[in-house]
C-alpha atoms as a PDB file:
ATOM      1  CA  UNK A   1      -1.345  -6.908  -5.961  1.00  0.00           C
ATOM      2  CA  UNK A   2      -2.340  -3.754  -8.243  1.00  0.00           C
ATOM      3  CA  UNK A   3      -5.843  -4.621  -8.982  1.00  0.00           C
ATOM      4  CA  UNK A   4      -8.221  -7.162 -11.085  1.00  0.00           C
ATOM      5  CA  UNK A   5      -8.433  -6.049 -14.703  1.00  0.00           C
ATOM      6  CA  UNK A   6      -6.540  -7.591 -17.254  1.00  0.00           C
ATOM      7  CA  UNK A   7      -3.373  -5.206 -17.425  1.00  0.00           C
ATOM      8  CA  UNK A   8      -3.336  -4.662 -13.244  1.00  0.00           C
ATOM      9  CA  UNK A   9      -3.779  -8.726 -13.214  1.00  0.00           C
ATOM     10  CA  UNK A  10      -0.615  -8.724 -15.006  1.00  0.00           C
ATOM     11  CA  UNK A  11       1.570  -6.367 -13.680  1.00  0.00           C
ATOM     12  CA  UNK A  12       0.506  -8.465 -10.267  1.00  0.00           C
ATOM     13  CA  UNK A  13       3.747 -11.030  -9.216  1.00  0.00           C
ATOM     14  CA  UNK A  14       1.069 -14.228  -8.501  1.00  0.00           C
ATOM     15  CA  UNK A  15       0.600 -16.894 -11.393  1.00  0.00           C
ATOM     16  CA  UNK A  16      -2.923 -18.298  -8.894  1.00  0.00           C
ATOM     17  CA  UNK A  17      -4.876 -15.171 -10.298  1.00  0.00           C
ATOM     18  CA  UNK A  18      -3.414 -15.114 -13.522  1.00  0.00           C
ATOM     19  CA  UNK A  19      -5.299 -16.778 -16.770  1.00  0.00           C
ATOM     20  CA  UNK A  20      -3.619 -16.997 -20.372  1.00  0.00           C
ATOM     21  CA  UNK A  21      -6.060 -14.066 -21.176  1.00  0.00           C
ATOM     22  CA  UNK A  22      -3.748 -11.973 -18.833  1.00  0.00           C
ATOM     23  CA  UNK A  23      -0.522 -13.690 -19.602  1.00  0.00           C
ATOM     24  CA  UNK A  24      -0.240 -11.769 -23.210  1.00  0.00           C
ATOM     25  CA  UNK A  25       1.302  -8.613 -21.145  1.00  0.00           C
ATOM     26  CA  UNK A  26       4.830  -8.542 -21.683  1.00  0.00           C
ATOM     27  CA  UNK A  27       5.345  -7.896 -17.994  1.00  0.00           C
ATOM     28  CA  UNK A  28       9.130  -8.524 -16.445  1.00  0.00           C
ATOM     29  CA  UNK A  29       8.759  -8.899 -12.282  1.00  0.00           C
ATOM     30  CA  UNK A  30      12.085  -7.871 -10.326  1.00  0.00           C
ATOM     31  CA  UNK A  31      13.061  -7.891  -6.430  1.00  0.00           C
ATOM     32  CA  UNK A  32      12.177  -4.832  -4.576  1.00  0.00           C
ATOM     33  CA  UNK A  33      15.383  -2.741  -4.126  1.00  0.00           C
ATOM     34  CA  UNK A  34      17.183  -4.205  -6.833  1.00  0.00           C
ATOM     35  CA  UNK A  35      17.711  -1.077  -8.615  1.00  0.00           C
ATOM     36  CA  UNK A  36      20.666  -2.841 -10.460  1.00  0.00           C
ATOM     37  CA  UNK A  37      18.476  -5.321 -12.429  1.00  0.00           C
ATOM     38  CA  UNK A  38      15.973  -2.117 -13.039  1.00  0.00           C
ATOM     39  CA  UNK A  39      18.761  -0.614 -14.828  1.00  0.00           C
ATOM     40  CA  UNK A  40      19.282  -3.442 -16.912  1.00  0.00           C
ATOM     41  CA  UNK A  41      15.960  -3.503 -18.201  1.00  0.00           C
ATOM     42  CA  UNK A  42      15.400  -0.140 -19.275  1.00  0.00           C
ATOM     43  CA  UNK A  43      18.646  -0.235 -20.761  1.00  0.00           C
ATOM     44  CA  UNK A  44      16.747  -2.509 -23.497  1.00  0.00           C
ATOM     45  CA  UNK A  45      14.926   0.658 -24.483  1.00  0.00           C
ATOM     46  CA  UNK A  46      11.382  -1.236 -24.857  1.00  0.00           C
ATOM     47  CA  UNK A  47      10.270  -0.808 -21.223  1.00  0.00           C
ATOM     48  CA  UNK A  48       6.902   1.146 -21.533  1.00  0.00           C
ATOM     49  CA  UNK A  49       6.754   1.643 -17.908  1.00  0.00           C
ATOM     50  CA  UNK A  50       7.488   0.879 -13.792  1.00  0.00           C
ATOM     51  CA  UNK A  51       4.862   0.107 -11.919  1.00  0.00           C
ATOM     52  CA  UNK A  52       5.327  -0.109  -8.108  1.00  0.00           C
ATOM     53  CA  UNK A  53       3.809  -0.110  -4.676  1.00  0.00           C
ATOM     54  CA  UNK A  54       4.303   2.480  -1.989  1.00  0.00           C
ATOM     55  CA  UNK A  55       4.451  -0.445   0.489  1.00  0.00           C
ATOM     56  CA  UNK A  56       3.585  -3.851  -0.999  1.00  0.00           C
ATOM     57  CA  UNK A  57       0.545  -5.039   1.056  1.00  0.00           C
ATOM     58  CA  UNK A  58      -0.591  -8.265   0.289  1.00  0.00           C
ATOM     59  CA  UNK A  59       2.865  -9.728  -0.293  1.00  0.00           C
ATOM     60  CA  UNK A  60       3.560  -9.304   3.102  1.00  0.00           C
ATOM     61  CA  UNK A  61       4.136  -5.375   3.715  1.00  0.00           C
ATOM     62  CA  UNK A  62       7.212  -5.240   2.500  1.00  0.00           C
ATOM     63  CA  UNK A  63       8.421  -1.562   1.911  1.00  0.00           C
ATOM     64  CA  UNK A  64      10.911  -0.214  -0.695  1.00  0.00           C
ATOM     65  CA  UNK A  65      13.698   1.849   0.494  1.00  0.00           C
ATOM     66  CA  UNK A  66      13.676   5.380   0.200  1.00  0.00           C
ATOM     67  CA  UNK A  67      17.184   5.423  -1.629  1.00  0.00           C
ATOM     68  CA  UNK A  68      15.631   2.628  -3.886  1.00  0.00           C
ATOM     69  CA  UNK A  69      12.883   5.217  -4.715  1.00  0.00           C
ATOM     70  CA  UNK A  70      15.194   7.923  -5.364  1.00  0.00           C
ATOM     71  CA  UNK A  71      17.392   6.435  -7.809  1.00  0.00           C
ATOM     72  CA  UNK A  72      14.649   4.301  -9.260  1.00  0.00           C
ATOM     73  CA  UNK A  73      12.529   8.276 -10.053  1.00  0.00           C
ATOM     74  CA  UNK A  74      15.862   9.213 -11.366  1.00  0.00           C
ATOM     75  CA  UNK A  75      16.227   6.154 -13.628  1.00  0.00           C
ATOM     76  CA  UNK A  76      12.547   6.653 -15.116  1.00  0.00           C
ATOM     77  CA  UNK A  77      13.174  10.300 -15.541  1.00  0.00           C
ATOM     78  CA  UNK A  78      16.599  10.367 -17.491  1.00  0.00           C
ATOM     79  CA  UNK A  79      15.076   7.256 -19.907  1.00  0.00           C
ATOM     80  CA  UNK A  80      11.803   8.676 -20.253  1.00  0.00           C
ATOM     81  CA  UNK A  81       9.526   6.029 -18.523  1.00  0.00           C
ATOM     82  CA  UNK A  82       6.836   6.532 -16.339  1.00  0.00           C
ATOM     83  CA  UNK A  83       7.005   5.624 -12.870  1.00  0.00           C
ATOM     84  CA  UNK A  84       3.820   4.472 -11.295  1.00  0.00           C
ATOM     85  CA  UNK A  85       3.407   4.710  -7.829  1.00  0.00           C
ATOM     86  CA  UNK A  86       0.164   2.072  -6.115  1.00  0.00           C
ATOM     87  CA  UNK A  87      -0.846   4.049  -3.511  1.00  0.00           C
ATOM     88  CA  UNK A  88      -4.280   2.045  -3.515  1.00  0.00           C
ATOM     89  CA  UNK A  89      -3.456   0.645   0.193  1.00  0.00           C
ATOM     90  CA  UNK A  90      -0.530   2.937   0.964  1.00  0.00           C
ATOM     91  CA  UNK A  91      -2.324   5.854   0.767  1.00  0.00           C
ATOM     92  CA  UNK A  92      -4.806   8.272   2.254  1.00  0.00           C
ATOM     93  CA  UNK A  93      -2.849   8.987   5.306  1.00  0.00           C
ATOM     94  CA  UNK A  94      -2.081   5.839   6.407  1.00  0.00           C
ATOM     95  CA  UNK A  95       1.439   5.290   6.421  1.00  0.00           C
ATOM     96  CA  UNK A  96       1.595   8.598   8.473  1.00  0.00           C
ATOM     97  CA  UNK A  97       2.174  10.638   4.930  1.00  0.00           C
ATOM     98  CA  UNK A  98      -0.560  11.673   2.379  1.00  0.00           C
ATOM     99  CA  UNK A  99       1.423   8.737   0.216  1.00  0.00           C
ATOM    100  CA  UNK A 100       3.817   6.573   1.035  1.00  0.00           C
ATOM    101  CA  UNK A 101       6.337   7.659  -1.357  1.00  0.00           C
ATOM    102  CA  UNK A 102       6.749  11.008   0.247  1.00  0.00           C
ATOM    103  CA  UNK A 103       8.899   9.855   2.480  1.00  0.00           C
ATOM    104  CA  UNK A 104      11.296   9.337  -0.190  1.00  0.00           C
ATOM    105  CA  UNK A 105      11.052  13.068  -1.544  1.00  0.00           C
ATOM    106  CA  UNK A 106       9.584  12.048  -5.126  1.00  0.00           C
ATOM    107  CA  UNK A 107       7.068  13.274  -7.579  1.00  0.00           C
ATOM    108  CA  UNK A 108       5.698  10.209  -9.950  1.00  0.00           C
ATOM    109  CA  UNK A 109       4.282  10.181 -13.005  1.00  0.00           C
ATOM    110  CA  UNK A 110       0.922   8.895 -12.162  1.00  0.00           C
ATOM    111  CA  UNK A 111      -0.556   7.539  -8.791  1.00  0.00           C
ATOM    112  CA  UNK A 112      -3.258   5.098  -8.095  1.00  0.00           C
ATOM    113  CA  UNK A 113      -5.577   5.704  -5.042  1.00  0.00           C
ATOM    114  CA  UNK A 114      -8.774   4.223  -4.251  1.00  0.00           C
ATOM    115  CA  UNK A 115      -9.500   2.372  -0.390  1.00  0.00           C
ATOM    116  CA  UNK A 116      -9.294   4.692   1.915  1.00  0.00           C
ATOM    117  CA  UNK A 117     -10.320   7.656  -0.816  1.00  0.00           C
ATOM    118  CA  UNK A 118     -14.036   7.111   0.200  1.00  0.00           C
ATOM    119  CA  UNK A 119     -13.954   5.477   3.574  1.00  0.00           C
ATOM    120  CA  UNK A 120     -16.391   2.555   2.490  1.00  0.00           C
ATOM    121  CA  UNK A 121     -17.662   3.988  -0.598  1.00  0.00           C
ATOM    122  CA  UNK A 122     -16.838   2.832  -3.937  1.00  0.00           C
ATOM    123  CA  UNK A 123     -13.848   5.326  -5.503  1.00  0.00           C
ATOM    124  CA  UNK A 124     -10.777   5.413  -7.057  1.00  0.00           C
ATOM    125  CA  UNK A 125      -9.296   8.247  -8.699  1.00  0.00           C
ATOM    126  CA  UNK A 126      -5.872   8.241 -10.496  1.00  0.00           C
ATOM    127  CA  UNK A 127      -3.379  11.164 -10.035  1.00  0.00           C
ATOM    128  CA  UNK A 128      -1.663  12.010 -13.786  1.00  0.00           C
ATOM    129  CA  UNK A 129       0.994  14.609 -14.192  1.00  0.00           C
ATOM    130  CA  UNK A 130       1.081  17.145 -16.640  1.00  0.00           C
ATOM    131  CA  UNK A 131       3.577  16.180 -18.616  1.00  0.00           C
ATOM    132  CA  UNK A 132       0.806  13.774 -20.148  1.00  0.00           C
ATOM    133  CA  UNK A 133      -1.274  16.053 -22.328  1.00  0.00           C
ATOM    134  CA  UNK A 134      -5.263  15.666 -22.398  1.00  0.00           C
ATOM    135  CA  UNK A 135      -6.170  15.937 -25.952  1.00  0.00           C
ATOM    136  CA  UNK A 136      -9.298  16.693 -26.990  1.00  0.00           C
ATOM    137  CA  UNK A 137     -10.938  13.034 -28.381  1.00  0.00           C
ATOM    138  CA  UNK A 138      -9.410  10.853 -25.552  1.00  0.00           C
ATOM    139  CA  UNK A 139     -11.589   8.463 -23.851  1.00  0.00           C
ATOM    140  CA  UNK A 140     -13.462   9.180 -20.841  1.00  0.00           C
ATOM    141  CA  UNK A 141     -14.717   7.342 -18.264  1.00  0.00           C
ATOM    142  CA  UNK A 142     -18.552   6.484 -17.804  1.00  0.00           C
ATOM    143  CA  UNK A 143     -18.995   6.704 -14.472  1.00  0.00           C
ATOM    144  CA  UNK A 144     -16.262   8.967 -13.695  1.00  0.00           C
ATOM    145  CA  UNK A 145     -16.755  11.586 -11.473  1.00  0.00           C
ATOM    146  CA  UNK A 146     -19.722  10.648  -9.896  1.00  0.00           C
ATOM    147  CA  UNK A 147     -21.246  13.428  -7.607  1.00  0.00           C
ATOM    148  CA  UNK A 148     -21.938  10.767  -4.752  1.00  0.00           C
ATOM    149  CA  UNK A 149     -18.630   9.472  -5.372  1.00  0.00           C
ATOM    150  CA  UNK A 150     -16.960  12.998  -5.080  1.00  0.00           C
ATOM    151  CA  UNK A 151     -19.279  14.006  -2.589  1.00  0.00           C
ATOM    152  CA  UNK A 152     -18.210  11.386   0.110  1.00  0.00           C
ATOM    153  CA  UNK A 153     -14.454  11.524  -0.925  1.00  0.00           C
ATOM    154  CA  UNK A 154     -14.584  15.325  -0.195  1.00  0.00           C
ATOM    155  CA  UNK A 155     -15.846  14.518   2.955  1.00  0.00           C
ATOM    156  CA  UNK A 156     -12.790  12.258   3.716  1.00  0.00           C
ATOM    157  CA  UNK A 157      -9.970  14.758   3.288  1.00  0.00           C
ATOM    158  CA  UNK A 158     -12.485  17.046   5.109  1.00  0.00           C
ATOM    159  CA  UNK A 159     -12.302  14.996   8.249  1.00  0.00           C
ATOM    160  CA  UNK A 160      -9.083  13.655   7.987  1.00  0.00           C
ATOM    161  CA  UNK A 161      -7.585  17.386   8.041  1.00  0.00           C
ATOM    162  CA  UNK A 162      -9.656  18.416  10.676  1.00  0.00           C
ATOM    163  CA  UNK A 163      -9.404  15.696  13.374  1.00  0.00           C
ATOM    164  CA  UNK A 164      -5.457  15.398  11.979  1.00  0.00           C
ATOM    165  CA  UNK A 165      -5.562  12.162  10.949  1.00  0.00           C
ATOM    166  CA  UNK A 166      -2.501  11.852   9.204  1.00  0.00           C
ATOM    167  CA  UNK A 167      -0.481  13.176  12.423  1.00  0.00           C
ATOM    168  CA  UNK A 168      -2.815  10.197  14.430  1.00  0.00           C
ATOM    169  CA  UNK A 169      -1.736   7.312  12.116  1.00  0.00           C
ATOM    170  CA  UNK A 170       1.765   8.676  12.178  1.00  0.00           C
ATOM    171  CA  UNK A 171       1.956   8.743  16.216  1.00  0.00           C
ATOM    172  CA  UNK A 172      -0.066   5.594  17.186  1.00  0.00           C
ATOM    173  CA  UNK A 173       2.104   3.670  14.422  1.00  0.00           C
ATOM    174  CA  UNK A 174       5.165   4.668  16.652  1.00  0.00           C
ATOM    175  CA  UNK A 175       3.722   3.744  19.432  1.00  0.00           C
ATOM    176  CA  UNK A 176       2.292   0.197  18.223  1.00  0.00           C
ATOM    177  CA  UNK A 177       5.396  -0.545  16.831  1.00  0.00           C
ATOM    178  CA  UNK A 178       7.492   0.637  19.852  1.00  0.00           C
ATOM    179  CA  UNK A 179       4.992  -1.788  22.138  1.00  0.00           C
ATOM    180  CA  UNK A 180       5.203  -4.818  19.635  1.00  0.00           C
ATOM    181  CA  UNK A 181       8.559  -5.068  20.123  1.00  0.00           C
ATOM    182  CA  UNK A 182       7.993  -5.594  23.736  1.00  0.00           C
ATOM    183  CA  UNK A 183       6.145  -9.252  22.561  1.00  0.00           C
ATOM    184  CA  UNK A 184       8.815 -11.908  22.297  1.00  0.00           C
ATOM    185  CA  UNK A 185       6.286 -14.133  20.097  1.00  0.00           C
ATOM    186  CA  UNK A 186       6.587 -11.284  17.776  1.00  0.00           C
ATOM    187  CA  UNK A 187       9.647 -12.193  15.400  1.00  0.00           C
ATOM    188  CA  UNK A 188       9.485  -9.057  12.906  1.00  0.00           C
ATOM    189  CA  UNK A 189       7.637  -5.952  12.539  1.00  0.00           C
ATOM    190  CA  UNK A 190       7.626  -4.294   8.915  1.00  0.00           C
ATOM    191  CA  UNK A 191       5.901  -0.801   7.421  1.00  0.00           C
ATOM    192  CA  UNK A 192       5.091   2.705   8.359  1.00  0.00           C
ATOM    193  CA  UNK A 193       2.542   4.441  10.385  1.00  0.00           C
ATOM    194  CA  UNK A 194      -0.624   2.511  10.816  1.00  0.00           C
ATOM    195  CA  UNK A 195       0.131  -0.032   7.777  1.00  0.00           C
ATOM    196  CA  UNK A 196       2.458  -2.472   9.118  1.00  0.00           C
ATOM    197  CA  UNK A 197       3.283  -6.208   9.161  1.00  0.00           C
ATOM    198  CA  UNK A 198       3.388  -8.684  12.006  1.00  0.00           C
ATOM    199  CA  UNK A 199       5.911 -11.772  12.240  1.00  0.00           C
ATOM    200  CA  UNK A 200       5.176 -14.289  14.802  1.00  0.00           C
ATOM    201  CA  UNK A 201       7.357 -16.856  16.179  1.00  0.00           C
ATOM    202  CA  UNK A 202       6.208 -20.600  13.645  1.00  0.00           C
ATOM    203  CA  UNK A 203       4.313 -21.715  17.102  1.00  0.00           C
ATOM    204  CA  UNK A 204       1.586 -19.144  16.648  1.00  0.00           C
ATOM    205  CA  UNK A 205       0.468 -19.908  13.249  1.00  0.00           C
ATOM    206  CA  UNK A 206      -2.971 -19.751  14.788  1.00  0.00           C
ATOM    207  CA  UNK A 207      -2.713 -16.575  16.958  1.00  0.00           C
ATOM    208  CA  UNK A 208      -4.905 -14.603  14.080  1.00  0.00           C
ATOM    209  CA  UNK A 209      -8.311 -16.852  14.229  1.00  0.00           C
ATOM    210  CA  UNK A 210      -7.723 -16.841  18.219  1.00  0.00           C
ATOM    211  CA  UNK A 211      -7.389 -13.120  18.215  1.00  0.00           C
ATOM    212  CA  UNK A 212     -10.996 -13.396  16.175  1.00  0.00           C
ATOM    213  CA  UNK A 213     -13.129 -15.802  17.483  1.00  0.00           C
ATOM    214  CA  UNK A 214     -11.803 -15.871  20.865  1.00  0.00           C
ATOM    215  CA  UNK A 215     -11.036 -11.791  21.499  1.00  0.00           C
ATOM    216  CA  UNK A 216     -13.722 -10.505  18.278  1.00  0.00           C
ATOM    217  CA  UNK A 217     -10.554  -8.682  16.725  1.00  0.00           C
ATOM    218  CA  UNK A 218      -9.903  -8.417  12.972  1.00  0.00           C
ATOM    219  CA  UNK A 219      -7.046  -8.892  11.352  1.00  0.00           C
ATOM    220  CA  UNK A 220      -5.485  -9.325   7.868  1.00  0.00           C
ATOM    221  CA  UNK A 221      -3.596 -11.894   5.852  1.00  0.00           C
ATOM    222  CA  UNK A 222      -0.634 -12.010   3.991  1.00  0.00           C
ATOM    223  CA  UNK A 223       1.922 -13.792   2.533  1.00  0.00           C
ATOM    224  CA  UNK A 224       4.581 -16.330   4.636  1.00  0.00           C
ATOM    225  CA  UNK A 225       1.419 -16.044   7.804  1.00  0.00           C
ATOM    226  CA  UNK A 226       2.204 -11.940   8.266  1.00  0.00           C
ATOM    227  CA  UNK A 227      -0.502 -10.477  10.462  1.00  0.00           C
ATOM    228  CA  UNK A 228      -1.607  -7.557   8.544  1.00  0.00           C
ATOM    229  CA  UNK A 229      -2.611  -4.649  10.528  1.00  0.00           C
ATOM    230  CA  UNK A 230      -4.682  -1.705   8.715  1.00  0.00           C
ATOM    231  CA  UNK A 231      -6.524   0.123  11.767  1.00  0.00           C
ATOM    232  CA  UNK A 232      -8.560   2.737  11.313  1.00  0.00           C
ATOM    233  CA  UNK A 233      -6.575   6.258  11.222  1.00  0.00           C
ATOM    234  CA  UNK A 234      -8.741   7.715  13.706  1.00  0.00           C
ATOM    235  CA  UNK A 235      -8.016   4.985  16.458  1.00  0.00           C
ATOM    236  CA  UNK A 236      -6.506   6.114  19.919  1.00  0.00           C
ATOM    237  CA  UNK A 237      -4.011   4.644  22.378  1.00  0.00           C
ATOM    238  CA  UNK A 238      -6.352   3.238  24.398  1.00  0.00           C
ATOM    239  CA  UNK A 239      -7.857   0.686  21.591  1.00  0.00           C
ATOM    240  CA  UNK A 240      -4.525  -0.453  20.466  1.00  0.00           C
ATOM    241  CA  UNK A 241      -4.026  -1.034  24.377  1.00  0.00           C
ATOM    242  CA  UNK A 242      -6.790  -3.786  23.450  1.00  0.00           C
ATOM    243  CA  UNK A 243      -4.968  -5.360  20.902  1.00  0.00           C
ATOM    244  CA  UNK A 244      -1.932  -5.393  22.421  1.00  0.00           C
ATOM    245  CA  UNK A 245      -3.403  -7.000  25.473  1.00  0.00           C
ATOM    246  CA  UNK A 246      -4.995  -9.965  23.620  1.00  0.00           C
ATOM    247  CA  UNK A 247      -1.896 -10.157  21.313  1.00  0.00           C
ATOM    248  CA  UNK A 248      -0.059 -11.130  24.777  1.00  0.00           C
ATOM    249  CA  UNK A 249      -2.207 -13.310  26.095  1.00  0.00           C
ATOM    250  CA  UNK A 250      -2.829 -15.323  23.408  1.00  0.00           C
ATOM    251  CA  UNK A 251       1.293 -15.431  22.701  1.00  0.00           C
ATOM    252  CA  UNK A 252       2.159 -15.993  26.192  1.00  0.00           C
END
């Protein structure tokens, strides 16, 4: 999912949200990691550019590999195509990097954040290298760097450097992930740092509107019934302890 205007509507792998408005794009979906069939379509010579996630979030969190990453940078750069990174969910610390894709040791053309970018408030910003010239004439943006805007997503980085937040998200996804494993309802665990992806076992389907009514603990969806977990990067030991606790109980 990359967003809900026209081109981001169609560069998004789900015909439910798509109208023939958005079906114009000349958009070509392929499997994550399948940097063979990448290949093959920029060999055409008419792809204008890749656009990918840094961990796919509402597909399921599914994460590409970091060798996929290299060679897929490499690919864009030696065929001169942009590579896009989505950092919209993966970003902001919460993978346990700045952006997800640093973990794969690459430098994209141009990266989308927004979420976690203002902690609540309405921003996005979009990261553009300088290989892209700004010319003078190009088109702006009218509300585009709104001093409220700025103001509170300043205050973000401020506090996520100085209560190490990155570090936090890093070390309590090791240790969530280390303690899910533990769970035998749990049937696969997928992502990095405090963005990750819960399998259950078929019989607990229902486990997610249990752990909310029942224990007051919010979860997200995804594809194939994956429990989506996106804490907060400032939470502690002792409040995944919580979860974990009425994750057991209501799989035992």
């Amino acid at each position: 999912f990359h967003g809900r205007t026209s081109g981001t509507v169609a560069v998004t792998d789900n015909p439910n949200i798509q109208a023939p408005f958005n079906k114009g794009h000349e958009v070509i979906f392929i499997n994550l990691n399948d940097i063979e069939a990448v290949e093959k379509e920029i060999a055409k010579g008419d792809v204008a550019a890749v656009i990918i996630e840094g961990i796919q979030g509402v597909s399921g969190i599914f994460q590409p590999k970091d060798l996929f990453l290299k060679q897929l940078n490499a690919l864009c750069k030696t065929n001169d195509v942009p590579l896009i990174l989505d950092e919209i969910q993966s970003g902001y610390g919460r993978t346990g990097k700045f952006f997800a894709h640093q973990y794969a040791d690459i430098k994209p053309d141009i990266i989308t954040t927004a979420k976690g970018m203002g902690n609540g408030f309405p921003v996005g910003g979009v990261l553009i290298s300088p290989e892209f010239e700004a010319k003078k004439g190009m088109l702006g943006t009218t509300f585009g760097g709104n001093h409220l805007a700025c103001a509170a997503a300043i205050a973000v980085l401020d506090v996520i450097e100085e209560e190490s937040l990155i570090n936090n998200a890093y070390k309590m996804g090791e240790y969530l992930q280390m303690e899910l494993n533990k769970i035998p309802a749990v049937k696969a665990i997928r992502g990095r740092g405090l963005m990750l992806g819960i399998e259950l076992q078929p019989e607990f389907a229902d486990v997610r509107n249990q752990l909310l009514f029942e224990s007051h603990i919010f979860t997200g969806g995804a594809k194939n019934g994956v429990m989506r977990l996106l804490p907060p990067l400032s939470i502690s030991k002792e409040e995944i302890d919580i979860f974990l606790t009425e994750l057991k109980n209501k799989t035992a």
